[in-house]
PDB file of N, CA and C in Angstrom:
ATOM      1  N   UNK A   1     -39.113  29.900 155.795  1.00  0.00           N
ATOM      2  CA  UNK A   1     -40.004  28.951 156.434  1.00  0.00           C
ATOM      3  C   UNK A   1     -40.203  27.778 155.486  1.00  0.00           C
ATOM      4  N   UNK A   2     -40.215  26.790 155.745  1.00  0.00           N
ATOM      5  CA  UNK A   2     -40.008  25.343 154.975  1.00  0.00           C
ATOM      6  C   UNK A   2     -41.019  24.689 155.443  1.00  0.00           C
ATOM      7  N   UNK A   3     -41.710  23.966 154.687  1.00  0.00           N
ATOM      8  CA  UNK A   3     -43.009  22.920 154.862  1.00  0.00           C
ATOM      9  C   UNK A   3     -43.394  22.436 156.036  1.00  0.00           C
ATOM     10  N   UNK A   4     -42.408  21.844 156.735  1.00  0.00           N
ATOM     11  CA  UNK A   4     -42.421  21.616 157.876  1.00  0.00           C
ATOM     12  C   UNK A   4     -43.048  22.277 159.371  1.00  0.00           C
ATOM     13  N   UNK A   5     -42.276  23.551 159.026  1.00  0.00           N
ATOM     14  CA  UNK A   5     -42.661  25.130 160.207  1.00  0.00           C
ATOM     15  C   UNK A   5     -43.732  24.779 159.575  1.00  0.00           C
ATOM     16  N   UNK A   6     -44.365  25.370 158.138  1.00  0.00           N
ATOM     17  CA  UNK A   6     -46.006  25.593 157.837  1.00  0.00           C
ATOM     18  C   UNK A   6     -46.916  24.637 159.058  1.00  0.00           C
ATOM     19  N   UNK A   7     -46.810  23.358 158.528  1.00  0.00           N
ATOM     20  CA  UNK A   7     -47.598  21.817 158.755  1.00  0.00           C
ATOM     21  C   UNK A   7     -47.655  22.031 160.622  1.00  0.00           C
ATOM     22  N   UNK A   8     -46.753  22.352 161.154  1.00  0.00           N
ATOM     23  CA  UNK A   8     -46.245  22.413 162.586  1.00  0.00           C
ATOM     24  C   UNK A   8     -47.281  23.795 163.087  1.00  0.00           C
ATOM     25  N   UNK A   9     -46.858  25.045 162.620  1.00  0.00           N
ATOM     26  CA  UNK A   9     -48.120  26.095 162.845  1.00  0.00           C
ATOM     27  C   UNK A   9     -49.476  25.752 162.668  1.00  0.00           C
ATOM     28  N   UNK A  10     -49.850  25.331 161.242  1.00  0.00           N
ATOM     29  CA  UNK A  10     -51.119  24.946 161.214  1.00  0.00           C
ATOM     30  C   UNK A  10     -51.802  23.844 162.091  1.00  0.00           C
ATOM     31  N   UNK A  11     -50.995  22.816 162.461  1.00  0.00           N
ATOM     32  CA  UNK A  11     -51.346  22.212 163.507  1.00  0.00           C
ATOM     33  C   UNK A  11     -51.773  22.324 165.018  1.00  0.00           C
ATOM     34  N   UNK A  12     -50.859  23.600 164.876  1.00  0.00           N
ATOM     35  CA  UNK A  12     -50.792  24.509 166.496  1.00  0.00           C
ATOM     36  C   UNK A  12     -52.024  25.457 166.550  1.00  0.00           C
ATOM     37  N   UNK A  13     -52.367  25.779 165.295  1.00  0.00           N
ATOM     38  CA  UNK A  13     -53.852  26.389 164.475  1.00  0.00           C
ATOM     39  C   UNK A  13     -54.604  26.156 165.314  1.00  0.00           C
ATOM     40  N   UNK A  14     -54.969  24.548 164.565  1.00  0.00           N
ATOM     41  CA  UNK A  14     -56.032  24.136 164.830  1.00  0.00           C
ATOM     42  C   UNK A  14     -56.564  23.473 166.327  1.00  0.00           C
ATOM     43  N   UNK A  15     -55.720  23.447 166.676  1.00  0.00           N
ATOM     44  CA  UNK A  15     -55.648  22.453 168.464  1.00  0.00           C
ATOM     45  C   UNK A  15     -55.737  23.876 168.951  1.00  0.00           C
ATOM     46  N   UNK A  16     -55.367  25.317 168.902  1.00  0.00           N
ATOM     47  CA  UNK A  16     -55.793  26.506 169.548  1.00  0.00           C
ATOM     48  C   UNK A  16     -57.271  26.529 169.642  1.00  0.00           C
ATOM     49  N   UNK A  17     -57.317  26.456 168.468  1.00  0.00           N
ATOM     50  CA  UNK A  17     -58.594  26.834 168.110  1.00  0.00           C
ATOM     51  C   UNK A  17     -59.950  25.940 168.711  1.00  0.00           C
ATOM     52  N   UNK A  18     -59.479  24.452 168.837  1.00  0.00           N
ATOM     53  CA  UNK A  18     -60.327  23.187 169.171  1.00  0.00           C
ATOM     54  C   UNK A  18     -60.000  23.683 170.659  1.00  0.00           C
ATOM     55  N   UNK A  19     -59.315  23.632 171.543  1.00  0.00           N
ATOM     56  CA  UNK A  19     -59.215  24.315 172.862  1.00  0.00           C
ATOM     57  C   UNK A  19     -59.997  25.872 173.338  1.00  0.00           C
ATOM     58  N   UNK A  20     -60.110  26.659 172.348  1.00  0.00           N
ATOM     59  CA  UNK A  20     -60.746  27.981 172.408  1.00  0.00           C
ATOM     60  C   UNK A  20     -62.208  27.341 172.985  1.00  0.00           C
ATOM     61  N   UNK A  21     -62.853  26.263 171.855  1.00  0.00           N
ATOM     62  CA  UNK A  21     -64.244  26.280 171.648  1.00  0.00           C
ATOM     63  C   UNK A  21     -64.222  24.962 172.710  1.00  0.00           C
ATOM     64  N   UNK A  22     -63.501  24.226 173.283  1.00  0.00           N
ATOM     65  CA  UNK A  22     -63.537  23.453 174.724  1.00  0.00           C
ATOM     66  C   UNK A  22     -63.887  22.245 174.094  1.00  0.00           C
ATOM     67  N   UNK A  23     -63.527  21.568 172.407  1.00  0.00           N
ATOM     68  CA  UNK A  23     -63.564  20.313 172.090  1.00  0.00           C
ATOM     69  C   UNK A  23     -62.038  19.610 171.967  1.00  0.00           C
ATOM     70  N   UNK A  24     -62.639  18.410 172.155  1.00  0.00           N
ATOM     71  CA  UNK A  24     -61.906  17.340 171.964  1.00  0.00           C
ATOM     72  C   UNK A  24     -62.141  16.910 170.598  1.00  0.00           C
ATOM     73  N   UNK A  25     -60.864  15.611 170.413  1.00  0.00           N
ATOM     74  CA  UNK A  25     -61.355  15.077 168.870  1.00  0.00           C
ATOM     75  C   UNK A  25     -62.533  14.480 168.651  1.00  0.00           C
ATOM     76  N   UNK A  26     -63.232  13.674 169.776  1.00  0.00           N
ATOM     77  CA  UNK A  26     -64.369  12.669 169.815  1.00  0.00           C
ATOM     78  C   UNK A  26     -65.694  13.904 169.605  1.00  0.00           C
ATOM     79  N   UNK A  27     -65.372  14.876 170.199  1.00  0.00           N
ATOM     80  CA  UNK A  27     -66.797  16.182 170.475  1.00  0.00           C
ATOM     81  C   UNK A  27     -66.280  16.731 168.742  1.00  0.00           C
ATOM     82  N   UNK A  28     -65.092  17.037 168.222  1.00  0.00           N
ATOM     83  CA  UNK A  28     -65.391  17.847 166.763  1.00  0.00           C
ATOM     84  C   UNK A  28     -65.735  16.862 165.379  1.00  0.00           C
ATOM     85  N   UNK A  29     -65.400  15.608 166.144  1.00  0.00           N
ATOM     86  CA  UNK A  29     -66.245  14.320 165.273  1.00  0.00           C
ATOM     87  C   UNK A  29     -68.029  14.593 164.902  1.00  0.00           C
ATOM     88  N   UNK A  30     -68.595  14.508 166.151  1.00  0.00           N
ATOM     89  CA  UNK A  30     -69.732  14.594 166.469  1.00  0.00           C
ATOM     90  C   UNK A  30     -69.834  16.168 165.550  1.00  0.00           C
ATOM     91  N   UNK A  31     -69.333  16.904 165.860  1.00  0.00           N
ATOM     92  CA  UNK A  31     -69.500  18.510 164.859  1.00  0.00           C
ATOM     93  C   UNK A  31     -69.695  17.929 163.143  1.00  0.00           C
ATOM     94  N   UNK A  32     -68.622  17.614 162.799  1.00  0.00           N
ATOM     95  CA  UNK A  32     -68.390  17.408 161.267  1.00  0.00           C
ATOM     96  C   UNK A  32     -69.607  16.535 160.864  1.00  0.00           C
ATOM     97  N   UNK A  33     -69.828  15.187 161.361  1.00  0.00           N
ATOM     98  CA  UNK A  33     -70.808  14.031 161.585  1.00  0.00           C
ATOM     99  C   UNK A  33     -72.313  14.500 161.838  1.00  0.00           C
ATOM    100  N   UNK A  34     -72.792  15.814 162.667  1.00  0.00           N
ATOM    101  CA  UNK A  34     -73.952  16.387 162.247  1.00  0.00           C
ATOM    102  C   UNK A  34     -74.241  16.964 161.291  1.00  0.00           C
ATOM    103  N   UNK A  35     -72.954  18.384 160.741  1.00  0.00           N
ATOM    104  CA  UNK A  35     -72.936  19.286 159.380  1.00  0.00           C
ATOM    105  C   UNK A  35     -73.121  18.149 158.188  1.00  0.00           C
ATOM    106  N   UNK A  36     -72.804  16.234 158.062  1.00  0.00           N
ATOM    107  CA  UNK A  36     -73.063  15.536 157.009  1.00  0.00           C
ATOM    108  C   UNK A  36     -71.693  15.312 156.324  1.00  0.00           C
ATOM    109  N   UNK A  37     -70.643  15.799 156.820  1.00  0.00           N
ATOM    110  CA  UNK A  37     -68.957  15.463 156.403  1.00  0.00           C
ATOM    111  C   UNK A  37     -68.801  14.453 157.147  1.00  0.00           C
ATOM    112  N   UNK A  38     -68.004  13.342 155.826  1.00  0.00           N
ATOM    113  CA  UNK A  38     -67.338  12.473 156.263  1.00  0.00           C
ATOM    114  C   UNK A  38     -66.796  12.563 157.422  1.00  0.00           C
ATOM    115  N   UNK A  39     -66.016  11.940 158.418  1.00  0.00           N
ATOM    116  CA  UNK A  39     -65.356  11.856 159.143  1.00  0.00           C
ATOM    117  C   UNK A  39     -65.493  11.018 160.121  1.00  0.00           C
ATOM    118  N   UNK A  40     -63.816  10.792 160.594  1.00  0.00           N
ATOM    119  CA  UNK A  40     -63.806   9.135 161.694  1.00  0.00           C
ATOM    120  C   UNK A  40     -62.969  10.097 162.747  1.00  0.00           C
ATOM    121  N   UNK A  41     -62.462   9.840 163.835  1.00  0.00           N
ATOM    122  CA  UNK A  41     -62.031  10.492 164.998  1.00  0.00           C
ATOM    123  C   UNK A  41     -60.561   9.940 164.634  1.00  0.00           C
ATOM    124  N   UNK A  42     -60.178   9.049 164.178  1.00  0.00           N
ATOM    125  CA  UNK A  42     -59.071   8.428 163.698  1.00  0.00           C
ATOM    126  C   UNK A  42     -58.367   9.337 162.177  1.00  0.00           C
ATOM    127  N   UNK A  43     -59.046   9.848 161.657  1.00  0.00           N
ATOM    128  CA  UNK A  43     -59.070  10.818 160.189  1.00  0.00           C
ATOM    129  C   UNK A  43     -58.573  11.941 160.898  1.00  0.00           C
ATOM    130  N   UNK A  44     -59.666  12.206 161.569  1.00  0.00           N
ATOM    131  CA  UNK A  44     -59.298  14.190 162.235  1.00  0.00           C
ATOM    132  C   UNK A  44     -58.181  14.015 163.344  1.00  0.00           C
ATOM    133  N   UNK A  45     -57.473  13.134 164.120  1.00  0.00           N
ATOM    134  CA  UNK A  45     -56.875  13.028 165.049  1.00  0.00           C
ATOM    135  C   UNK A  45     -55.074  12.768 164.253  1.00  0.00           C
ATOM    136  N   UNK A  46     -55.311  12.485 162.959  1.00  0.00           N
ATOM    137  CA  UNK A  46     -54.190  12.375 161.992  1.00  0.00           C
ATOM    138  C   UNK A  46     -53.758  13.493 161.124  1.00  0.00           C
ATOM    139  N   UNK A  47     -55.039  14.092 160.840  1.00  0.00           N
ATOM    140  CA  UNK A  47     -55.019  15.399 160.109  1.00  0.00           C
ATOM    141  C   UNK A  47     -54.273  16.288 160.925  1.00  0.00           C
ATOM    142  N   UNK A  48     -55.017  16.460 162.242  1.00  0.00           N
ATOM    143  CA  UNK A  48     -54.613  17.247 163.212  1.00  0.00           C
ATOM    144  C   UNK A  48     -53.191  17.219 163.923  1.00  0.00           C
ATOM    145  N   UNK A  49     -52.694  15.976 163.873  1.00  0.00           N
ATOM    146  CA  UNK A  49     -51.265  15.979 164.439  1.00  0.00           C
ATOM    147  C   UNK A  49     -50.413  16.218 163.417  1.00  0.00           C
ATOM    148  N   UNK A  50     -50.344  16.132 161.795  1.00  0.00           N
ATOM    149  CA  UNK A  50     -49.613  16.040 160.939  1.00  0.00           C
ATOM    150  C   UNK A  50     -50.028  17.690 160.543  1.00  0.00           C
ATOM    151  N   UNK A  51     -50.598  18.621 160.643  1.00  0.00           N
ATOM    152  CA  UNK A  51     -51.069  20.392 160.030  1.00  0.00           C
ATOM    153  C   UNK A  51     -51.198  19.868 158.620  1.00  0.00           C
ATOM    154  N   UNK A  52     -51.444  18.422 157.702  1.00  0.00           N
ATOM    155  CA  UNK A  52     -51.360  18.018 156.461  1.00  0.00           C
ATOM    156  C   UNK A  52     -52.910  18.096 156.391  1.00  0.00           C
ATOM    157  N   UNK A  53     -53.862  19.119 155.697  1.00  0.00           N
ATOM    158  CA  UNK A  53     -54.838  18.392 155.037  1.00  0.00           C
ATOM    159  C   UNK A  53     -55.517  19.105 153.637  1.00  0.00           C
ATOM    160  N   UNK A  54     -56.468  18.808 153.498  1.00  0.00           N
ATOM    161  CA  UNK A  54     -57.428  19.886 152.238  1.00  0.00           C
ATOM    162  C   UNK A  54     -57.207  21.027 152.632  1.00  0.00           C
ATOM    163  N   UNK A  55     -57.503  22.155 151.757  1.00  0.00           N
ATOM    164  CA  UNK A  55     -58.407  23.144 151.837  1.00  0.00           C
ATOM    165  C   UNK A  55     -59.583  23.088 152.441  1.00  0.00           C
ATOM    166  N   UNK A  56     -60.633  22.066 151.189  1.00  0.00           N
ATOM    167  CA  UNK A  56     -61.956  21.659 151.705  1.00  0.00           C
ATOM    168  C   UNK A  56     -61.870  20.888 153.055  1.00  0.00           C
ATOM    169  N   UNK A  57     -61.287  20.488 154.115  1.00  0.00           N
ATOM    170  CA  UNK A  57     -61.449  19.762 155.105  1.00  0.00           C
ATOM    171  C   UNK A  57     -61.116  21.322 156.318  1.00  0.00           C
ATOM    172  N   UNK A  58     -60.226  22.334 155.709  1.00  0.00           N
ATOM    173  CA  UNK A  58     -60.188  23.521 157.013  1.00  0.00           C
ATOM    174  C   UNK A  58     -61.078  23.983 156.994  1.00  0.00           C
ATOM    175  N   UNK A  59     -61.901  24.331 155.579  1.00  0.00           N
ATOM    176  CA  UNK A  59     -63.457  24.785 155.401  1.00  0.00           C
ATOM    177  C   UNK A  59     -64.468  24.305 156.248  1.00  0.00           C
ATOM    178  N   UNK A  60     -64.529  22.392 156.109  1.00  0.00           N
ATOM    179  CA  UNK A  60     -65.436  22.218 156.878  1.00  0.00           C
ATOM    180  C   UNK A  60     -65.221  22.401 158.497  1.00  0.00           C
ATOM    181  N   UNK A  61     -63.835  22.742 158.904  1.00  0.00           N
ATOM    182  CA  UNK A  61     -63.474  23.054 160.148  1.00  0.00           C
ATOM    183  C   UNK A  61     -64.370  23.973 160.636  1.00  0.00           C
ATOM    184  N   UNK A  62     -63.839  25.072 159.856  1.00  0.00           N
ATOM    185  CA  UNK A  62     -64.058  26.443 159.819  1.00  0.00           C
ATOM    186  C   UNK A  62     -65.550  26.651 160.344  1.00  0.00           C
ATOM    187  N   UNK A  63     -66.623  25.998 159.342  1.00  0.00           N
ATOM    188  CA  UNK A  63     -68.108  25.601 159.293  1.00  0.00           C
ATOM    189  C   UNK A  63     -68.452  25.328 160.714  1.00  0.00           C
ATOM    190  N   UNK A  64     -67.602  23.672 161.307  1.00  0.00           N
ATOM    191  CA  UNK A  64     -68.144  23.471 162.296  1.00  0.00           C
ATOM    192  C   UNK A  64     -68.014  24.381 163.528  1.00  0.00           C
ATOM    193  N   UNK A  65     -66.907  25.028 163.235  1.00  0.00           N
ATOM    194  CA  UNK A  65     -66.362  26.167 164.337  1.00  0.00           C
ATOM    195  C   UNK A  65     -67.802  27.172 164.256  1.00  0.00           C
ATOM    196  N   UNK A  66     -68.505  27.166 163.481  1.00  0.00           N
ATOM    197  CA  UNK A  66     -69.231  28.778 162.958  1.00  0.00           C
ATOM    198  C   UNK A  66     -68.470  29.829 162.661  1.00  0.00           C
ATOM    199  N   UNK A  67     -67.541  29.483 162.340  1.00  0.00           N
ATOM    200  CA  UNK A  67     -66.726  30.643 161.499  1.00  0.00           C
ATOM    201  C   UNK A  67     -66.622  30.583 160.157  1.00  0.00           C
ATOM    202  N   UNK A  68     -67.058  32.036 159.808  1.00  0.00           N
ATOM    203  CA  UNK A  68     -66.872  32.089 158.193  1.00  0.00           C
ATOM    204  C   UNK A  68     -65.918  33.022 157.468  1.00  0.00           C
ATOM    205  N   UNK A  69     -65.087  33.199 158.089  1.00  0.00           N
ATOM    206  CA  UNK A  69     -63.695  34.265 158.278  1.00  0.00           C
ATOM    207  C   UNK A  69     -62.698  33.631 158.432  1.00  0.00           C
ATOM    208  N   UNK A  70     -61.320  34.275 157.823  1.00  0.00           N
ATOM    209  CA  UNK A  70     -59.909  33.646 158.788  1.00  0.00           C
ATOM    210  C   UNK A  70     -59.051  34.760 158.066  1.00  0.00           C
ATOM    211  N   UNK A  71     -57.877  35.051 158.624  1.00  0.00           N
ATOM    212  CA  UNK A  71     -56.998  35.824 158.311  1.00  0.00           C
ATOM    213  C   UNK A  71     -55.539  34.529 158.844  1.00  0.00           C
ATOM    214  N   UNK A  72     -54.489  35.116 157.973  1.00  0.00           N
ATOM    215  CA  UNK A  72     -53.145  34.205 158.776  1.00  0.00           C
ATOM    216  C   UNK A  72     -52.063  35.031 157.641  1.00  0.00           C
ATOM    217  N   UNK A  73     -51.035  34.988 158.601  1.00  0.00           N
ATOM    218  CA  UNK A  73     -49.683  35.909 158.410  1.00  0.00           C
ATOM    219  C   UNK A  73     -48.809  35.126 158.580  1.00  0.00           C
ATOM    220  N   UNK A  74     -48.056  34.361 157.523  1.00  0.00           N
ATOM    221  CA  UNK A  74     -46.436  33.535 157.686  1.00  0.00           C
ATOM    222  C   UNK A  74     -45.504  34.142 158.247  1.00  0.00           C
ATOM    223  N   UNK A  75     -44.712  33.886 159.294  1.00  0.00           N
ATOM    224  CA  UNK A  75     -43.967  34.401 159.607  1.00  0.00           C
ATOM    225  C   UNK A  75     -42.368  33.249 159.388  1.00  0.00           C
ATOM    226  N   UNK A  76     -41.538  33.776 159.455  1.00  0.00           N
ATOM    227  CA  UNK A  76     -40.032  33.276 159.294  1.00  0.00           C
ATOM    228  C   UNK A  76     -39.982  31.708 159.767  1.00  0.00           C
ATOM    229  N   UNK A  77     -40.836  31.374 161.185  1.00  0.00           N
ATOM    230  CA  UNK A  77     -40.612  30.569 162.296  1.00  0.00           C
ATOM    231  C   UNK A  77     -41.925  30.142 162.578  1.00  0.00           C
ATOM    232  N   UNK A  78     -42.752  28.794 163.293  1.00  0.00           N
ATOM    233  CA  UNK A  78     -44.222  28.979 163.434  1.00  0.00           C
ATOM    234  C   UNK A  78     -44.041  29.697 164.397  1.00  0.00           C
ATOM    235  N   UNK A  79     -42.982  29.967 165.486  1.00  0.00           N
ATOM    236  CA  UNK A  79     -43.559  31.040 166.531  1.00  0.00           C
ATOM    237  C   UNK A  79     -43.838  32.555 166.169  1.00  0.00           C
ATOM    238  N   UNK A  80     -43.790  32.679 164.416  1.00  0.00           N
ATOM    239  CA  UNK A  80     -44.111  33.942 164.195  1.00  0.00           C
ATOM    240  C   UNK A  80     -44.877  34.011 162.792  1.00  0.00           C
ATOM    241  N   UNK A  81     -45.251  32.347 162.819  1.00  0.00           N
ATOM    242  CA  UNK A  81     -46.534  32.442 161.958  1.00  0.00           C
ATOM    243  C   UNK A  81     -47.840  32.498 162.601  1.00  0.00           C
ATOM    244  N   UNK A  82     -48.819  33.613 162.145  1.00  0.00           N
ATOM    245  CA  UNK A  82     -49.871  33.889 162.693  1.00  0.00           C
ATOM    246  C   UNK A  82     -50.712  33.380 162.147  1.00  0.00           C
ATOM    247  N   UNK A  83     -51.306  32.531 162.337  1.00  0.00           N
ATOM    248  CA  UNK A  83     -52.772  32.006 161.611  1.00  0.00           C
ATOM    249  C   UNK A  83     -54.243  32.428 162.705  1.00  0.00           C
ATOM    250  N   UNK A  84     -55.008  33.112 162.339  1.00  0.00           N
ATOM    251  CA  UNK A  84     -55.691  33.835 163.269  1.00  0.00           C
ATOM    252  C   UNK A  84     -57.474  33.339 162.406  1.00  0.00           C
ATOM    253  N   UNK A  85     -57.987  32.937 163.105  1.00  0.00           N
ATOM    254  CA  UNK A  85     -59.777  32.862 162.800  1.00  0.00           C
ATOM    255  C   UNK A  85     -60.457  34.031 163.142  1.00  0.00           C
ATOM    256  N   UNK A  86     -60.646  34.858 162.461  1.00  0.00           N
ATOM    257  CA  UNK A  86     -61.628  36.293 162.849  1.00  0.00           C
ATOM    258  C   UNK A  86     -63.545  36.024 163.163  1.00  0.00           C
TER     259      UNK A  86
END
């Protein structure tokens, strides 16, 4: 698996995950922007298409999600990398 697959799964991550909880980029703006994290809808809408960002920026994901857990399993391919939020 090469940088690419990673950046491509994690991307697929996080748009699961923003679909699970029924936001858009403009509604997880408003999330980050209450918790007191930086953020522009133009920032998270770049982060999010590229799977490129911090640590500290999946954290504050994580936060706004109310999740304080995650598990994830690389697999060969992203269709068999598991990145899973518990």
């Amino acid at each position: 698996m090469n940088d690419l697959d990673i950046e491509k799964a994690i991307s697929l991550h996080v748009k699961s995950e923003m679909v699970k909880k029924g936001l858009t980029v403009n509604k997880l703006n408003e999330l980050f922007l209450a918790k007191g994290y930086d953020s522009t809808i133009d920032s998270l809408r770049g982060k999010i298409k590229r799977g490129t960002f911090s640590f500290s920026f999946y954290l504050q994901f994580l936060d706004v999600l109310g999740k304080n857990t995650m598990n994830f399993k690389l697999g060969k391919t992203p269709e068999t990398t598991d990145i899973r939020i518990l």
